[in-house]
Protein backbone atom coordinates (compact mmCIF):
# COMPACT_ATOMS: atom_id res chain seq x y z
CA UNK A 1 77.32 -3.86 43.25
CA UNK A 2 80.45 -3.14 42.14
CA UNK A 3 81.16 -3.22 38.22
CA UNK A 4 83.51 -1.60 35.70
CA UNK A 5 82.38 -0.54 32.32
CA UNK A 6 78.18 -0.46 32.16
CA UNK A 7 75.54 -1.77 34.48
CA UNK A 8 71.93 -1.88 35.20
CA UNK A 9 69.93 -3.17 38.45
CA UNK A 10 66.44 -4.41 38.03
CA UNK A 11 64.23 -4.98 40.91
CA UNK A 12 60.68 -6.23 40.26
CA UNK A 13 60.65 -4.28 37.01
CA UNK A 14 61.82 -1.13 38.35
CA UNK A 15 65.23 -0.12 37.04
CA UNK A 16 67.06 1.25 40.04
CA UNK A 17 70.41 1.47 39.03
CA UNK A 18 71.46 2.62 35.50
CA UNK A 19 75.02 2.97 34.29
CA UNK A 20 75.17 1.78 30.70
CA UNK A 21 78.99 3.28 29.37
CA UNK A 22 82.03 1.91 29.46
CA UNK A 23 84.42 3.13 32.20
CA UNK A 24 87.69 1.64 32.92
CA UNK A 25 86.88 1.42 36.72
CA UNK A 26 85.02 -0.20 39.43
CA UNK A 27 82.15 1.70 40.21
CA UNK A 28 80.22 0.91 43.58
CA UNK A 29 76.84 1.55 44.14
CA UNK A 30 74.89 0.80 47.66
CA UNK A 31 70.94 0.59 47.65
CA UNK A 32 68.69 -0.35 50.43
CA UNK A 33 65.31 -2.06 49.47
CA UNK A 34 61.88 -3.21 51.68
CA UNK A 35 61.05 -7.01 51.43
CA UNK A 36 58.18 -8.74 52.85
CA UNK A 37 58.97 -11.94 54.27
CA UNK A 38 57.94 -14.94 52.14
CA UNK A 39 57.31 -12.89 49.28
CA UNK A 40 59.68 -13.88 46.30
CA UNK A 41 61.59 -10.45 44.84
CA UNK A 42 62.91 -10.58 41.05
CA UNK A 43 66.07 -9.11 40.62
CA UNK A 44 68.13 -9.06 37.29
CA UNK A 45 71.55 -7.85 37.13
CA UNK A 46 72.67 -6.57 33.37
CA UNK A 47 76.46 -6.31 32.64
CA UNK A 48 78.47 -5.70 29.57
CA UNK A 49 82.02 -5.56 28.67
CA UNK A 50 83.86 -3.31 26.81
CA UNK A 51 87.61 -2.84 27.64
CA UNK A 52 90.99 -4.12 29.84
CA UNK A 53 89.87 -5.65 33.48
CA UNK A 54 86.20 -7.46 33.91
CA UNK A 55 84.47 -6.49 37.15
CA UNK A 56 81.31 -7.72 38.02
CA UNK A 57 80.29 -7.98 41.79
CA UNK A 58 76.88 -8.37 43.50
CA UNK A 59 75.89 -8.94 46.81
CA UNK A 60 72.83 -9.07 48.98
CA UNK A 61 73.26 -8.07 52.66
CA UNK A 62 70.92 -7.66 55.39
CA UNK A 63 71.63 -4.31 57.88
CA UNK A 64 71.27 -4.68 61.68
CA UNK A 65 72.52 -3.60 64.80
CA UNK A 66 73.19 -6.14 67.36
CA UNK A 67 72.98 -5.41 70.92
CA UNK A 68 76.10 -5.80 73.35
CA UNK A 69 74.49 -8.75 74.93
CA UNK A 70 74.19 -10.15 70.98
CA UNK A 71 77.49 -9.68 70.26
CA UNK A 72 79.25 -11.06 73.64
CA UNK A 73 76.94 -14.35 72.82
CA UNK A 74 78.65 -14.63 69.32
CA UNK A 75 81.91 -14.18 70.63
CA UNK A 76 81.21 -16.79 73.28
CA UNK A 77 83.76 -18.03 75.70
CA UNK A 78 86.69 -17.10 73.06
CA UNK A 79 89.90 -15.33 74.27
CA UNK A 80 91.13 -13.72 71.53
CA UNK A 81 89.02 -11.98 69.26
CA UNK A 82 90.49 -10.82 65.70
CA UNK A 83 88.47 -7.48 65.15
CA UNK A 84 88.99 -6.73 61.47
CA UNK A 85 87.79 -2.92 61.43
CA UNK A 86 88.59 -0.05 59.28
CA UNK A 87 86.92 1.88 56.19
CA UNK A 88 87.21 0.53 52.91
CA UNK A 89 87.70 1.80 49.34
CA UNK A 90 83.91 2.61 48.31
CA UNK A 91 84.37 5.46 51.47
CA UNK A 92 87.10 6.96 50.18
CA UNK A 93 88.22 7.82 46.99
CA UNK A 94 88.16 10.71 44.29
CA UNK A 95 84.71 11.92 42.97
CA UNK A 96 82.47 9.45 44.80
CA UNK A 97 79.34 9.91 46.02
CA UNK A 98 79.77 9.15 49.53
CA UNK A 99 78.15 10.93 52.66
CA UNK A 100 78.74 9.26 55.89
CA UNK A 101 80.02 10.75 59.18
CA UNK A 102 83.23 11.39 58.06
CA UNK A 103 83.26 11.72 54.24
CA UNK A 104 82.50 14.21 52.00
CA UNK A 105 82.03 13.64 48.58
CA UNK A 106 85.11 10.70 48.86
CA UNK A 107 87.15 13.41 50.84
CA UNK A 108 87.82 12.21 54.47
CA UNK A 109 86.66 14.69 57.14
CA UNK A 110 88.54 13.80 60.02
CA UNK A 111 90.50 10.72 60.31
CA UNK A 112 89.05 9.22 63.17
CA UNK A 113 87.81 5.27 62.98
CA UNK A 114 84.38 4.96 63.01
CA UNK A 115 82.54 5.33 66.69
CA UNK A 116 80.54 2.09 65.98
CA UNK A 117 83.93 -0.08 65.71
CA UNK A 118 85.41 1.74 68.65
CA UNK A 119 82.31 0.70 70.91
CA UNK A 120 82.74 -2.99 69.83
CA UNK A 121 86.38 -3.11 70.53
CA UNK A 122 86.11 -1.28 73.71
CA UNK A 123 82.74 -3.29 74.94
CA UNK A 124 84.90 -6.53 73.99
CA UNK A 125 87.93 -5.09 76.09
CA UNK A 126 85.51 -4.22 79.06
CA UNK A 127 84.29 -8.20 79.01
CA UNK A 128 87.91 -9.34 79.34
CA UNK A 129 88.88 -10.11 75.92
CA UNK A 130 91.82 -9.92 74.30
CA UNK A 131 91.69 -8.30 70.73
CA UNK A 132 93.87 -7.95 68.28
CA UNK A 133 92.69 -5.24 66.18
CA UNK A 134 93.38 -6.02 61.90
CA UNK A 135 92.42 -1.98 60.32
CA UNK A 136 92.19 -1.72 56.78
CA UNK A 137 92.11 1.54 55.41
CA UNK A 138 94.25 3.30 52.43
CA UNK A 139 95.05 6.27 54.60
CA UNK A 140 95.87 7.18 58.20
CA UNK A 141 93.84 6.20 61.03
CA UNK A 142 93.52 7.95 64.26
CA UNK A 143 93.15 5.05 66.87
CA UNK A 144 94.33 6.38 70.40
CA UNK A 145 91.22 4.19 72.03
CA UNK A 146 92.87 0.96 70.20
CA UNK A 147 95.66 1.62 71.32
CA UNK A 148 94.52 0.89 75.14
CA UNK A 149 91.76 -1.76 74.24
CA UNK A 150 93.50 -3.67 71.45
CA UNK A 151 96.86 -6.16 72.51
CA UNK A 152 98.08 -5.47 68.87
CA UNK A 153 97.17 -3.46 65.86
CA UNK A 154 97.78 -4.61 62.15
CA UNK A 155 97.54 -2.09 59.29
CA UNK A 156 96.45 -4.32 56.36
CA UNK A 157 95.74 -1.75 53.68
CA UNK A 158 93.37 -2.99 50.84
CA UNK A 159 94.61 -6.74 50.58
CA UNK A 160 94.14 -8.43 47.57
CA UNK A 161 92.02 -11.98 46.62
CA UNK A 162 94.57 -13.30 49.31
CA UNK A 163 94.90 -10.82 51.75
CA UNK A 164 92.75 -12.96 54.65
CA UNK A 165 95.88 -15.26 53.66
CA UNK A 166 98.77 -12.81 54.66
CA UNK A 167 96.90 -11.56 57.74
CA UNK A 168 96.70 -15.04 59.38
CA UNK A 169 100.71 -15.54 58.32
CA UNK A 170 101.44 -12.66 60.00
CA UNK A 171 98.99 -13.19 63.13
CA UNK A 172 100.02 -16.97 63.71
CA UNK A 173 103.55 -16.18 63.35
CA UNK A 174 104.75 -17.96 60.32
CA UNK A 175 105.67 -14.73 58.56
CA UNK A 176 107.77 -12.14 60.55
CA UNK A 177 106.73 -8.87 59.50
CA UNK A 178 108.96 -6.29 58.30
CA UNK A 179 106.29 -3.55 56.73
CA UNK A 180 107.27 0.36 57.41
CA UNK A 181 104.16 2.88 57.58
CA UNK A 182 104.89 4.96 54.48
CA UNK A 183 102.63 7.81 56.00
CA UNK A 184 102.18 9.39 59.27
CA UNK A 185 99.70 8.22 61.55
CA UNK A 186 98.58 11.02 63.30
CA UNK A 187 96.43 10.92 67.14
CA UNK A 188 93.84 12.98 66.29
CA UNK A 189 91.74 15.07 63.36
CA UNK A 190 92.93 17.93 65.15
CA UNK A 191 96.62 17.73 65.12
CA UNK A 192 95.96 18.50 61.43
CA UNK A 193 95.21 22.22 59.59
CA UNK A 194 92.34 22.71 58.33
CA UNK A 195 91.54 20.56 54.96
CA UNK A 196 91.50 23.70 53.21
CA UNK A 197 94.79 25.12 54.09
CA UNK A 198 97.18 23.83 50.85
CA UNK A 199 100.51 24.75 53.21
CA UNK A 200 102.94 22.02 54.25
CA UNK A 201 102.99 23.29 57.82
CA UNK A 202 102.42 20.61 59.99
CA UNK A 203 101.62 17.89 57.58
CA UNK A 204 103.76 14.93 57.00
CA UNK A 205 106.84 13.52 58.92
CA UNK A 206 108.71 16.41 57.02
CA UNK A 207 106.61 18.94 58.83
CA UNK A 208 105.10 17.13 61.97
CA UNK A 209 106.07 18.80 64.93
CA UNK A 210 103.51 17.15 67.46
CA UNK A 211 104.10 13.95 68.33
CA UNK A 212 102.75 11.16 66.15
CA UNK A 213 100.71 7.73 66.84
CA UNK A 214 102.76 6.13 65.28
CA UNK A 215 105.46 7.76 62.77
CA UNK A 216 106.48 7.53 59.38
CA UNK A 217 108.15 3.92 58.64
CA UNK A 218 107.16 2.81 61.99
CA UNK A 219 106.60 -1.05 62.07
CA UNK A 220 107.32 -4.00 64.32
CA UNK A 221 108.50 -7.03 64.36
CA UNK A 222 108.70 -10.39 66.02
CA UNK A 223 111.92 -9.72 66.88
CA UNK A 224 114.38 -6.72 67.96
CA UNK A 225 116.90 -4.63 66.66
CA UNK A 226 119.86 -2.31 67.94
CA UNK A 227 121.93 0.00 66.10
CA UNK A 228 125.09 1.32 66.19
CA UNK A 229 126.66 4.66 66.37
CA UNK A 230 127.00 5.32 62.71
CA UNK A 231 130.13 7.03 61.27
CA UNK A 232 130.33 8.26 58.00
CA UNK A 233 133.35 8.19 55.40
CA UNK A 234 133.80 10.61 52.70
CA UNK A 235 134.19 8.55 49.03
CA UNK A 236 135.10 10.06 45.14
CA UNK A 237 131.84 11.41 43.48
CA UNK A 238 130.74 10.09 40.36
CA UNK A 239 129.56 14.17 39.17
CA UNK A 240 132.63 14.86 37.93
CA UNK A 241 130.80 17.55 36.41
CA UNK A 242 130.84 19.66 39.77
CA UNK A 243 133.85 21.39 41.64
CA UNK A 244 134.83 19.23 44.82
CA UNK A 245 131.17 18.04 45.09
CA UNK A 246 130.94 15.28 48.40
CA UNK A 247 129.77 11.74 48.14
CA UNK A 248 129.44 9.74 51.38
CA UNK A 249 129.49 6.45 52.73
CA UNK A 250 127.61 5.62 56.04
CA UNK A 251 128.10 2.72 58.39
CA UNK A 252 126.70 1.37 60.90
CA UNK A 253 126.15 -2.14 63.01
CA UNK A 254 122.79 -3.83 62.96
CA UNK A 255 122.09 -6.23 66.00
CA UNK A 256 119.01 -8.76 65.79
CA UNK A 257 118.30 -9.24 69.64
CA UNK A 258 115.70 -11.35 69.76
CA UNK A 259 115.44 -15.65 69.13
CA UNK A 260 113.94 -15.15 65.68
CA UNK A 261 115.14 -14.10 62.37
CA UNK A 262 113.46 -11.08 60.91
CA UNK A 263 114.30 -8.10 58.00
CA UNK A 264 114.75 -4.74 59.42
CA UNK A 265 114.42 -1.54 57.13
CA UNK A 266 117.33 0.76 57.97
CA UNK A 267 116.07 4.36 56.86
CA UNK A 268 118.60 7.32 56.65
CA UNK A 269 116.94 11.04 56.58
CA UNK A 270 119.21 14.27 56.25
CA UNK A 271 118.52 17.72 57.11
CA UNK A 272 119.93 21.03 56.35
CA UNK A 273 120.50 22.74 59.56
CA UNK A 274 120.58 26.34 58.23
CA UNK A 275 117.43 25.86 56.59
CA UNK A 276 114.34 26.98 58.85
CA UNK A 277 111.73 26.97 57.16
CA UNK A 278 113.02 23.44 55.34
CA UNK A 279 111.70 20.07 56.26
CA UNK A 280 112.90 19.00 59.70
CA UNK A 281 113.98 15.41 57.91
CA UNK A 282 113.52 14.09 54.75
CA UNK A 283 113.92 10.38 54.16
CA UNK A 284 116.67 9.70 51.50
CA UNK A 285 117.97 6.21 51.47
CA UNK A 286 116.79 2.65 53.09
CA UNK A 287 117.95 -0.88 53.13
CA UNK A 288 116.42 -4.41 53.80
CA UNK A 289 118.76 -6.19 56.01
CA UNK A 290 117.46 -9.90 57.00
CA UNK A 291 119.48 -10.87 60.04
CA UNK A 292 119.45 -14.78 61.81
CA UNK A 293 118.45 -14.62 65.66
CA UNK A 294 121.57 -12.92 67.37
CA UNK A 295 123.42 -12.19 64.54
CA UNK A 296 125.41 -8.60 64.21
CA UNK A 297 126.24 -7.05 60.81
CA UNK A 298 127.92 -4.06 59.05
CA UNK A 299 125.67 -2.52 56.90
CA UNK A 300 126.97 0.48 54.27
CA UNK A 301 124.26 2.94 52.40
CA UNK A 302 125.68 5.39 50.19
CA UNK A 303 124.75 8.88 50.25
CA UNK A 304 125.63 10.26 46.73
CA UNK A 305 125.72 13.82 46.34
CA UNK A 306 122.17 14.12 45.15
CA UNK A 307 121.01 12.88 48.48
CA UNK A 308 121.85 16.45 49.66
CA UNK A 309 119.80 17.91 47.03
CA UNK A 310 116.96 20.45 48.84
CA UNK A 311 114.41 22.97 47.76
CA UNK A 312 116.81 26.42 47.69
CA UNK A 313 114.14 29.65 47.96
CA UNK A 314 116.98 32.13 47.37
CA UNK A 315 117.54 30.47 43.35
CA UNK A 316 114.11 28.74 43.49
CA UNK A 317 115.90 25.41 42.48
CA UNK A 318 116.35 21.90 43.96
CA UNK A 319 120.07 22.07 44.71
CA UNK A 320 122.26 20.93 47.06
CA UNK A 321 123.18 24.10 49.40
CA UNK A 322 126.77 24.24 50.77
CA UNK A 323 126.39 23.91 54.24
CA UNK A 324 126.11 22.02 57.71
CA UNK A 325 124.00 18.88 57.02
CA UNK A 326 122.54 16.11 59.69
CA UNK A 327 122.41 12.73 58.82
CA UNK A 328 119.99 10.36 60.55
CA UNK A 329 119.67 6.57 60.55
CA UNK A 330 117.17 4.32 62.23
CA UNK A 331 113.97 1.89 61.93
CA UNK A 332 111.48 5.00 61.53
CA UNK A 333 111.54 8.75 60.98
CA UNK A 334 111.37 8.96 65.26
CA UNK A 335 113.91 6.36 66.34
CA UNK A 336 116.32 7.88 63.35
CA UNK A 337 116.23 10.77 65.41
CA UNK A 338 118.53 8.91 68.24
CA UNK A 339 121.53 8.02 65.69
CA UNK A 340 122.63 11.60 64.32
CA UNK A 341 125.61 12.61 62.75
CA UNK A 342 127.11 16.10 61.30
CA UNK A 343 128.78 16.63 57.67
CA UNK A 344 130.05 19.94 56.31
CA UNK A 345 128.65 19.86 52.48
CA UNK A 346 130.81 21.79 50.18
């Protein structure tokens, strides 16, 4: 069941569920029962509404475990299997009562996709399939394995009532995706600290110094892009209120190679080079760019002065720092890192 406000779950006279206040949020409850086959079971679902949204879900499932022999029948003589895989919203979230491998309490564990979906995809790999793996999950995944047993991987998130709808755009081609990971999706549980350790050290593109599964605003396309070498051009700041303060322009080309057209997201990140303990990037500006198949254009992001702006320990402000400064562009936080430039910030 899933309901917002209050709820109760009768089974054959036995109340089994009781949650009769008004809450502005779906609440999910899970509860296994015994049935005897051919014997009829009475089950009454009460529901009442109070406030904003109305939520009232309820499902019967049945639980089994199919054997590998089971699920090759299913999947017959079919050469492409869509795997949709993933967790899914009543595993993680805050306060929830939720104990699988994995979970604690709503708080993820490790970040590793569940062993029973990895066996599938990997049995289905073994018998020759091809599989095109859909995750859904509202957080990173680690999925190294998929990587070698999946053709292609699509992060779907938590789609909405026409999510299934997107996915098969996207999959059949009739949409050309431009989506950019906005987290970091990391190989393993153990390229992380520990969950208790509240530090910024190796967490997050801006701290990441291992090399990532795939990096923050990663995402493909049917097509291809190049870039240029960017140059940047010094403009009047609108703070007149500070001293000689530096406002930029930055240019660059942007080349659709391939036979489609498609909408790249140009991301710019900037550093502070005297700053060690500092973030080694921090994203600051991005653009949609939707360029025809083969078509080359200029494309101009400005970098006002606040773009500069930085955490500065020695005032404990966010400031911009006079200093060296480097100026990255590209399609994610690890392809911006081939397209650098240097500025002197006054």
């Amino acid at each position: 069941m899933g309901c917002d406000d209050g709820y109760r779950l009768i089974i054959d006279g036995d109340t089994v569920a009781d949650v009769w206040k008004g809450r502005a949020r779906v609440q999910m409850l899970n509860k296994p029962i015994s049935v005897k086959a051919g014997k009829p079971v009475k089950i009454q679902v009460d529901y009442f509404q109070k406030t904003d949204m109305a939520v009232m879900q309820f499902d019967i499932v049945k639980n089994y475990t199919p054997t590998e022999s089971q699920l090759l029948a299913e999947v017959g003589d079919a050469n492409v299997v869509v795997f949709v895989g993933g967790i899914s919203p009543s595993l993680e979230g805050e306060e929830m009562k939720v104990s699988e491998p994995g979970f604690k309490g709503g708080d993820r564990t490790d970040i590793e996709l569940p062993q029973a979906q990895r066996k599938v995809m990997e049995m289905l790999h073994r018998a020759g399939k091809r599989v095109v793996f859909v995750n859904c999950s509202g957080s990173t995944i680690a999925m190294v394995p998929e990587t070698e047993n999946a053709e292609s991987i699509l992060q779907a998130w938590y789609p909405g009532e026409r999510g299934g709808e997107a996915v098969a755009k996207v999959l059949f081609g009739e949409v050309n995706p431009s989506g950019k990971l906005p987290v970091t999706f990391y190989k393993s549980t153990s390229d992380l600290p520990d969950f208790l350790d509240y530090t910024m050290k190796n967490r997050t593109y801006r701290y990441f110094k291992g090399e990532a599964l795939f990096p923050f605003g990663h995402g493909l396309s049917y097509t291809s892009y190049e870039y240029g070498k960017p140059t940047l051009k010094k403009v009047k700041s609108e703070e007149r209120r500070v001293k000689n303060s530096s406002a930029y322009s930055l240019n660059f080309s942007l080349s659709n190679k391939g036979n489609r057209e498609g909408t790249e997201v140009a991301q710019v990140y900037i550093r502070r080079m005297d700053d060690a303990e500092g973030p080694i990037k921090t994203l600051k500006a991005f653009k949609r760019i939707t360029l025809k198949a083969g078509e080359k254009q200029q494309v101009t992001i400005s970098l006002p002065r606040q773009s500069f702006e930085g955490w500065d320990s020695q005032t404990n402000t966010m400031r911009v720092v006079p200093g060296k400064y480097q100026i990255f562009v590209g399609g994610s936080s690890a392809e911006a890192a081939k397209n650098v430039i240097e500025v002197k910030v006054k």
